[in-house]
N, C-alpha and C. Protein backbone atom coordinates (compact mmCIF):
# COMPACT_ATOMS: atom_id res chain seq x y z
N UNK A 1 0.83 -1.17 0.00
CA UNK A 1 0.00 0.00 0.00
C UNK A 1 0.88 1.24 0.00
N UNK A 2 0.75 1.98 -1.03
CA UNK A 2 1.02 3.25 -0.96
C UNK A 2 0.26 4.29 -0.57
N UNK A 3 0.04 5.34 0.75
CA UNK A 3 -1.03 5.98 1.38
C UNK A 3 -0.42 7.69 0.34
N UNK A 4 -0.99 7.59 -0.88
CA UNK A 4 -0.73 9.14 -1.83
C UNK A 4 -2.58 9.27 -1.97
N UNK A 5 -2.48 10.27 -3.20
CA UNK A 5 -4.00 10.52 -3.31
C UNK A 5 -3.98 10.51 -5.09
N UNK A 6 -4.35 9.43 -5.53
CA UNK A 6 -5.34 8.26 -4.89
C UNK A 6 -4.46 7.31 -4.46
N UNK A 7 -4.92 6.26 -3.39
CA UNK A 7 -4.27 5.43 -3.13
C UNK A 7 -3.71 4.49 -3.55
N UNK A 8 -2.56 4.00 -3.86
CA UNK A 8 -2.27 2.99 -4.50
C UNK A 8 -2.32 1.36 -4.18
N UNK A 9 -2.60 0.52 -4.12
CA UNK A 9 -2.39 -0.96 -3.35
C UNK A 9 -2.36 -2.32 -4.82
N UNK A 10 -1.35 -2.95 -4.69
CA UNK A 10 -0.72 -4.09 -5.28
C UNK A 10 -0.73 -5.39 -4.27
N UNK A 11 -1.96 -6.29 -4.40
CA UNK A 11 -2.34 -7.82 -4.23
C UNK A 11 -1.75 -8.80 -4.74
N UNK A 12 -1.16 -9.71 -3.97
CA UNK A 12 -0.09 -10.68 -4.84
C UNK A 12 0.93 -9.90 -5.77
N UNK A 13 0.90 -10.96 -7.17
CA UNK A 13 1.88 -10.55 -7.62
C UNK A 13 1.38 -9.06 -8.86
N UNK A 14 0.10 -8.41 -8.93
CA UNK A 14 -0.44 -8.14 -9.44
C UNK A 14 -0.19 -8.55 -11.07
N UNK A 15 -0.57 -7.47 -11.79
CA UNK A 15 -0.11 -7.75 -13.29
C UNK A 15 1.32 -8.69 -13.47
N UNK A 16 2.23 -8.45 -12.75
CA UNK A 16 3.54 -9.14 -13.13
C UNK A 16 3.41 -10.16 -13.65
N UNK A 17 3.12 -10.97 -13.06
CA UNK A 17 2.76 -12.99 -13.14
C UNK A 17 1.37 -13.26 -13.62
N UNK A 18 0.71 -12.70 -14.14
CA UNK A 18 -0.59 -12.91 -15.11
C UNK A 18 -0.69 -12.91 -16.67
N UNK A 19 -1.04 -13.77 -17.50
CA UNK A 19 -0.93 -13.88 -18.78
C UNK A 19 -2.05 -14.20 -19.17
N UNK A 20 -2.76 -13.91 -20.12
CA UNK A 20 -4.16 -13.88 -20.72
C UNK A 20 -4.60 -15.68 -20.91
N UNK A 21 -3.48 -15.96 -20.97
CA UNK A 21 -3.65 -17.23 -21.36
C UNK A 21 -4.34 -17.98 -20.13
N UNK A 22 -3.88 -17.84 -18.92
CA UNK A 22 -3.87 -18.98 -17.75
C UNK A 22 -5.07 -17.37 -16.75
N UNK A 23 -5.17 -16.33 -17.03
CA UNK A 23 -5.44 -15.34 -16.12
C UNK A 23 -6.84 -14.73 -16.80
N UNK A 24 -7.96 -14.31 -16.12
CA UNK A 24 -8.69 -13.25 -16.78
C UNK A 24 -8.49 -12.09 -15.47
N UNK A 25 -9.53 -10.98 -16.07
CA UNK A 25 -9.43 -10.01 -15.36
C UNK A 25 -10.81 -8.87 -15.49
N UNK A 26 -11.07 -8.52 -14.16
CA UNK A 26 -12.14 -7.57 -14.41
C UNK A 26 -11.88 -6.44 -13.73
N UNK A 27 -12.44 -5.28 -14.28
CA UNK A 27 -11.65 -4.08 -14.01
C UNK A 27 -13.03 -3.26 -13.19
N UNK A 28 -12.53 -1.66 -12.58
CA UNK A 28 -13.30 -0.96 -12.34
C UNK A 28 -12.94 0.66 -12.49
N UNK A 29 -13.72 1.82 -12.97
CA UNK A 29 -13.04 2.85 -13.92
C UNK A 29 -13.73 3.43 -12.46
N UNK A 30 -12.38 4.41 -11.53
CA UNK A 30 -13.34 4.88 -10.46
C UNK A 30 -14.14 6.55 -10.77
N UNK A 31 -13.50 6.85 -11.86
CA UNK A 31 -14.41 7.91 -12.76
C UNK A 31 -15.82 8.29 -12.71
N UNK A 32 -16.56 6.77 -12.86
CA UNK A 32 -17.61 6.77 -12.97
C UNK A 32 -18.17 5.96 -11.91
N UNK A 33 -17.81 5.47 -10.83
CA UNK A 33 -18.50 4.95 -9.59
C UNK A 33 -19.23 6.25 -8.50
N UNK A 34 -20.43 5.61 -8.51
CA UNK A 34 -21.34 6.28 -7.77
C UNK A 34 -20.88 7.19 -6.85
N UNK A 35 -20.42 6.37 -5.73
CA UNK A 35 -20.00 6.89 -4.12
C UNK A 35 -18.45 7.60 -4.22
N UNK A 36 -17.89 7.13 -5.41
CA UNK A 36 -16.68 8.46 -5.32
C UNK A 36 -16.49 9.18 -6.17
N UNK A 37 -17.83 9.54 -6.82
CA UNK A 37 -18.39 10.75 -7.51
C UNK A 37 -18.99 11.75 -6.38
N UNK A 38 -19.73 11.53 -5.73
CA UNK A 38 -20.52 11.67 -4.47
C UNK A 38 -19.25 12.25 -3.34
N UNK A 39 -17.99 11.84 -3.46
CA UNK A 39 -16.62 12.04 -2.42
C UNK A 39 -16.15 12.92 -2.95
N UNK A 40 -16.25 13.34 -4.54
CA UNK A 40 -15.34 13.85 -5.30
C UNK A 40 -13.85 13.33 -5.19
N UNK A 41 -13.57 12.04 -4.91
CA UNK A 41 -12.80 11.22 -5.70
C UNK A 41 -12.66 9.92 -6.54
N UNK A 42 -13.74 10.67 -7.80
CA UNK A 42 -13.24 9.53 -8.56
C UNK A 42 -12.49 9.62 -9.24
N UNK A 43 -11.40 9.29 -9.18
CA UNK A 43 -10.13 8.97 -9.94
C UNK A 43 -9.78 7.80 -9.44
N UNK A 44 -9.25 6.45 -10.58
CA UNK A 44 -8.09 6.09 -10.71
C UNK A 44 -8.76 4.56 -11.06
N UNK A 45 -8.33 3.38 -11.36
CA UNK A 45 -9.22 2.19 -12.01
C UNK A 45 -8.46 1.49 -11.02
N UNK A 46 -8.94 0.23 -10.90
CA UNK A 46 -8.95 -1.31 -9.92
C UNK A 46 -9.37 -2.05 -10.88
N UNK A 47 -8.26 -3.51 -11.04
CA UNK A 47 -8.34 -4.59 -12.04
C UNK A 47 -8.20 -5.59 -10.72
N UNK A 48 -8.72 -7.16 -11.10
CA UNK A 48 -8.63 -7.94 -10.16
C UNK A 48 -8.66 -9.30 -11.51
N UNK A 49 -7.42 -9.73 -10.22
CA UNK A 49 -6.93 -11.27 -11.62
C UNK A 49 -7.49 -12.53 -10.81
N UNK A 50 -7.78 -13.45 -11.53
CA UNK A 50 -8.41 -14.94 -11.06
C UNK A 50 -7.77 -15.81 -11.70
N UNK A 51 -7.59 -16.92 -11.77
CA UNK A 51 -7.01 -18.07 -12.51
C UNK A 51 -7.95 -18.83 -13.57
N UNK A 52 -7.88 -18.93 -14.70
CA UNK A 52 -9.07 -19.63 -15.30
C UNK A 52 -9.49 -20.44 -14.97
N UNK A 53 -8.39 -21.48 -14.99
CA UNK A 53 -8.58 -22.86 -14.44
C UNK A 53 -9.59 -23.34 -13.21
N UNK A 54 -9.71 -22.43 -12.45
CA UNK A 54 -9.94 -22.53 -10.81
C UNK A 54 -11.34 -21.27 -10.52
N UNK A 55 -11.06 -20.37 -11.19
CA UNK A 55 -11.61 -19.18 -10.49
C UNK A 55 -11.23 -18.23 -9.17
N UNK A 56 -10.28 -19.07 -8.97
CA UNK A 56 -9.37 -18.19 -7.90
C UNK A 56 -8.87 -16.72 -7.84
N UNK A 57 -9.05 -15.99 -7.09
CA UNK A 57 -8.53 -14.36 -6.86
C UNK A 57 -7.31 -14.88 -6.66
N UNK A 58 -6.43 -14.35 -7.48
CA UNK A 58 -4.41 -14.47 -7.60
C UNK A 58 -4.40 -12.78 -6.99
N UNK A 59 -4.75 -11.90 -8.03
CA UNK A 59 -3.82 -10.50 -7.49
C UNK A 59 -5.00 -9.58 -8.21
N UNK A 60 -4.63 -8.33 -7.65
CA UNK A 60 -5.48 -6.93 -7.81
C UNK A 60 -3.97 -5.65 -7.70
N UNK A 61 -4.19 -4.80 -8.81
CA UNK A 61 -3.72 -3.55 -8.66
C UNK A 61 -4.41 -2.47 -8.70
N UNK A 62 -4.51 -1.52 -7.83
CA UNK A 62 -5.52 -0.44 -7.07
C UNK A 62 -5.36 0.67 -7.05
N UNK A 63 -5.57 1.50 -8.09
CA UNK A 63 -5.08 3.15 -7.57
C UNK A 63 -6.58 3.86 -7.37
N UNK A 64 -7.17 4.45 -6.29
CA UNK A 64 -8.40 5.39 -5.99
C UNK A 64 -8.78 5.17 -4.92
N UNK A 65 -9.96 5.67 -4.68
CA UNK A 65 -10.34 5.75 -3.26
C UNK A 65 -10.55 4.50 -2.06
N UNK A 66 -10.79 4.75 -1.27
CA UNK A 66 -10.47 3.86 -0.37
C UNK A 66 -9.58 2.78 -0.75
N UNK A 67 -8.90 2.64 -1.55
CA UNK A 67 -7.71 1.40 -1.80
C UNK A 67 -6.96 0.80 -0.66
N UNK A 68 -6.98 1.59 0.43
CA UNK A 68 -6.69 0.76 1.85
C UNK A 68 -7.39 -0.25 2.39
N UNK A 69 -8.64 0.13 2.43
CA UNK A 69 -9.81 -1.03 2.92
C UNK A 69 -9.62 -1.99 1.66
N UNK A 70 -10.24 -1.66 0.67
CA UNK A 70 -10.29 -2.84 -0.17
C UNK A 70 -9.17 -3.63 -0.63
N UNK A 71 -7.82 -3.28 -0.64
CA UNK A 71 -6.77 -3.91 -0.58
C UNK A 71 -6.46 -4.87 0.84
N UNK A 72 -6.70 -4.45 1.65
CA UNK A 72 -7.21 -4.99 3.11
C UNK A 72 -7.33 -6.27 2.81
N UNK A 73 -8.94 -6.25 2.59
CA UNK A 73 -10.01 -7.25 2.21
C UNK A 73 -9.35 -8.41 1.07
N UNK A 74 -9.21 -7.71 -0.19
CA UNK A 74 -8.83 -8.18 -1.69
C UNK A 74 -6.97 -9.34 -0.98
N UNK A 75 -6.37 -8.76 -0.34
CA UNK A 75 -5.24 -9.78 0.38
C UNK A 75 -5.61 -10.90 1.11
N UNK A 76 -6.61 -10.33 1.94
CA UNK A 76 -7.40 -11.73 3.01
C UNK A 76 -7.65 -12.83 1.44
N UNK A 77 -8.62 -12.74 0.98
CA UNK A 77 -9.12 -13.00 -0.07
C UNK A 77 -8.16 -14.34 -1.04
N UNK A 78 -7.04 -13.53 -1.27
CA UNK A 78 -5.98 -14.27 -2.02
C UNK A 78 -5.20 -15.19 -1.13
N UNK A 79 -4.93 -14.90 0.11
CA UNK A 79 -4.44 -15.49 1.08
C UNK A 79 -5.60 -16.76 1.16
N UNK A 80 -6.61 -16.38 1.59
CA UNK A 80 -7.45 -18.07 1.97
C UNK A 80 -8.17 -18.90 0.40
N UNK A 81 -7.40 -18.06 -0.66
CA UNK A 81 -7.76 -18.92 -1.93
C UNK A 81 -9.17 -19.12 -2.44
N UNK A 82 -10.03 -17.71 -2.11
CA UNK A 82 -10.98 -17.21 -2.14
C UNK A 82 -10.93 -17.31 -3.95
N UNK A 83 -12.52 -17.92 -3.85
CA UNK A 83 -13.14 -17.99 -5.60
C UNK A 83 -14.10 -16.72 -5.74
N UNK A 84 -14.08 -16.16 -7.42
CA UNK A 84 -14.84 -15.06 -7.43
C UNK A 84 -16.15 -15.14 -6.79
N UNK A 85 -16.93 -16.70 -7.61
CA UNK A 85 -17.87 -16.67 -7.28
C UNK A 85 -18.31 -16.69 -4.88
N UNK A 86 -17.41 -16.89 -4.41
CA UNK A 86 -17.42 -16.64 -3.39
C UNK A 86 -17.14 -15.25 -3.06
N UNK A 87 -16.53 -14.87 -3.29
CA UNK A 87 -16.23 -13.20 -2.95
C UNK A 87 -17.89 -12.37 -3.33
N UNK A 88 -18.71 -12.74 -4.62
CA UNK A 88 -19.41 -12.02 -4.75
C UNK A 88 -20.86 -12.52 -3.97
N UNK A 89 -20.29 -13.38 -3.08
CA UNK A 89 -21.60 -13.92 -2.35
C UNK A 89 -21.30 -13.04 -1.32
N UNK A 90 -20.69 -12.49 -0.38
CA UNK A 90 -20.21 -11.51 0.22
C UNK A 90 -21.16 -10.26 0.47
N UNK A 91 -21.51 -10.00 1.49
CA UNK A 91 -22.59 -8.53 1.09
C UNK A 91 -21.66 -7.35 0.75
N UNK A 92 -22.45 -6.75 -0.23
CA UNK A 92 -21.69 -5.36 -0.81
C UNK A 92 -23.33 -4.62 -0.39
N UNK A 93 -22.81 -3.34 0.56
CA UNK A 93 -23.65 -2.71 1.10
C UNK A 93 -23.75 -1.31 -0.19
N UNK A 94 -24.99 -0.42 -0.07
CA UNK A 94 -24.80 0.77 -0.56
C UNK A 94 -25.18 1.78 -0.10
N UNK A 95 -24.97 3.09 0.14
CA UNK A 95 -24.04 3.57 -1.26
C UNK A 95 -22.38 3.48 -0.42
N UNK A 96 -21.61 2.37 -0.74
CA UNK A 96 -20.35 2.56 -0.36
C UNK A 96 -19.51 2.45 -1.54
N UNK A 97 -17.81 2.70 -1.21
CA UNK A 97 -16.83 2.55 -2.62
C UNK A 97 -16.86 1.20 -2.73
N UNK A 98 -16.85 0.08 -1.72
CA UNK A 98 -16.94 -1.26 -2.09
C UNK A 98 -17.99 -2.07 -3.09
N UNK A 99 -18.43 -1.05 -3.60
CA UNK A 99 -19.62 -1.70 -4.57
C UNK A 99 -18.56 -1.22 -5.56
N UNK A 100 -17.89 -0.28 -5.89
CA UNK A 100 -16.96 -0.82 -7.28
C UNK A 100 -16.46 -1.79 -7.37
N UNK A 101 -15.65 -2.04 -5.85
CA UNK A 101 -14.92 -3.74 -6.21
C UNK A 101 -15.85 -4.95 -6.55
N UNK A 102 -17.32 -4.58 -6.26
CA UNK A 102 -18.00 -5.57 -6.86
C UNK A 102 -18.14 -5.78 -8.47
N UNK A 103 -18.44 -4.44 -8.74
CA UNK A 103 -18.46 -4.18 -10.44
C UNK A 103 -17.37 -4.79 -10.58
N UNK A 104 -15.98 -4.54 -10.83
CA UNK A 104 -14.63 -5.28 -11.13
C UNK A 104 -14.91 -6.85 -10.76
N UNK A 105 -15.01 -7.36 -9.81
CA UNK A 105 -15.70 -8.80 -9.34
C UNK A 105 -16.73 -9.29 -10.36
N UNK A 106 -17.72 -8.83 -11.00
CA UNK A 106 -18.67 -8.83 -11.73
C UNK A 106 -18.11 -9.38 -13.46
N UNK A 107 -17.38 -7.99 -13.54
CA UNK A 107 -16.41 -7.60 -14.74
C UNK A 107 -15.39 -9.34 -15.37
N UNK A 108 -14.64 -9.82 -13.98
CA UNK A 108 -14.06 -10.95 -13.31
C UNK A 108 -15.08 -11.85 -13.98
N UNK A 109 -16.19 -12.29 -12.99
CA UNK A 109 -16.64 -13.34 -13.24
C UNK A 109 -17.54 -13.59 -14.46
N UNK A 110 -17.69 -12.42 -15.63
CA UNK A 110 -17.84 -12.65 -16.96
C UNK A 110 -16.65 -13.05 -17.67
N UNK A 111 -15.78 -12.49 -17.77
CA UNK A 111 -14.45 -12.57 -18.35
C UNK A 111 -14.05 -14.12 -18.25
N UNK A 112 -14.43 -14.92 -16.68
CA UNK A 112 -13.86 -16.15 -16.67
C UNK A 112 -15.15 -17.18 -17.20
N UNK A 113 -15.95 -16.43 -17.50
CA UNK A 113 -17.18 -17.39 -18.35
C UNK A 113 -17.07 -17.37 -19.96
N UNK A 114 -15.89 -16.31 -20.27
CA UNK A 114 -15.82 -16.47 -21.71
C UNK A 114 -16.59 -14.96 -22.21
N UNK A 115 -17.06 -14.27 -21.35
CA UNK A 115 -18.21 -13.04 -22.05
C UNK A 115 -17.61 -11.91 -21.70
């Protein structure tokens, strides 16, 4: 975690060790998210990688708002080998910034269906 404005946070190995081939990925543009339009900070996008094979959360790279909490969370996550489709069973309350990481989660679990 880098604490600048916007925040920065790198999960696993993020982009480094991901290849289209073995990896998908779903993103989130914080531009246009509700609640940090509403903060006046939306700036900056969140991608989150899974394994095809598995559906597994591998890594996330994070620049925008609250990127502390959800990098937090998004580490627990990779650490206990957390599947998308489990992460999005998870309550995402509103109006909070954690409903972008759902969109990106969302984004994720099309991408690893092929759509």
């Amino acid at each position: 975690m880098v604490f600048t404005d916007p925040q920065l946070v790198v999960v696993g190995d993020g982009s480094t060790h991901t290849r289209a081939e073995t990896h998908a990925f779903g993103e989130v543009d914080w531009g246009r998210q509700g609640r940090a339009r509403v903060l006046g900070k939306n700036v900056g996008l969140t991608r989150v990688w899974a394994t095809r094979a598995d559906g597994v959360l591998r890594a996330a790279e994070m620049a925008g708002p609250g990127a502390e909490h959800m990098g937090h969370l998004l580490a627990w996550a990779v650490q206990q080998g957390l599947s998308v489709e489990r992460a999005l069973e998870m309550p995402f309350y509103h109006p909070v910034l954690e409903e972008g990481l759902r969109t990106a989660l969302q984004g994720l679990r099309a991408a690893l269906r092929g759509g």
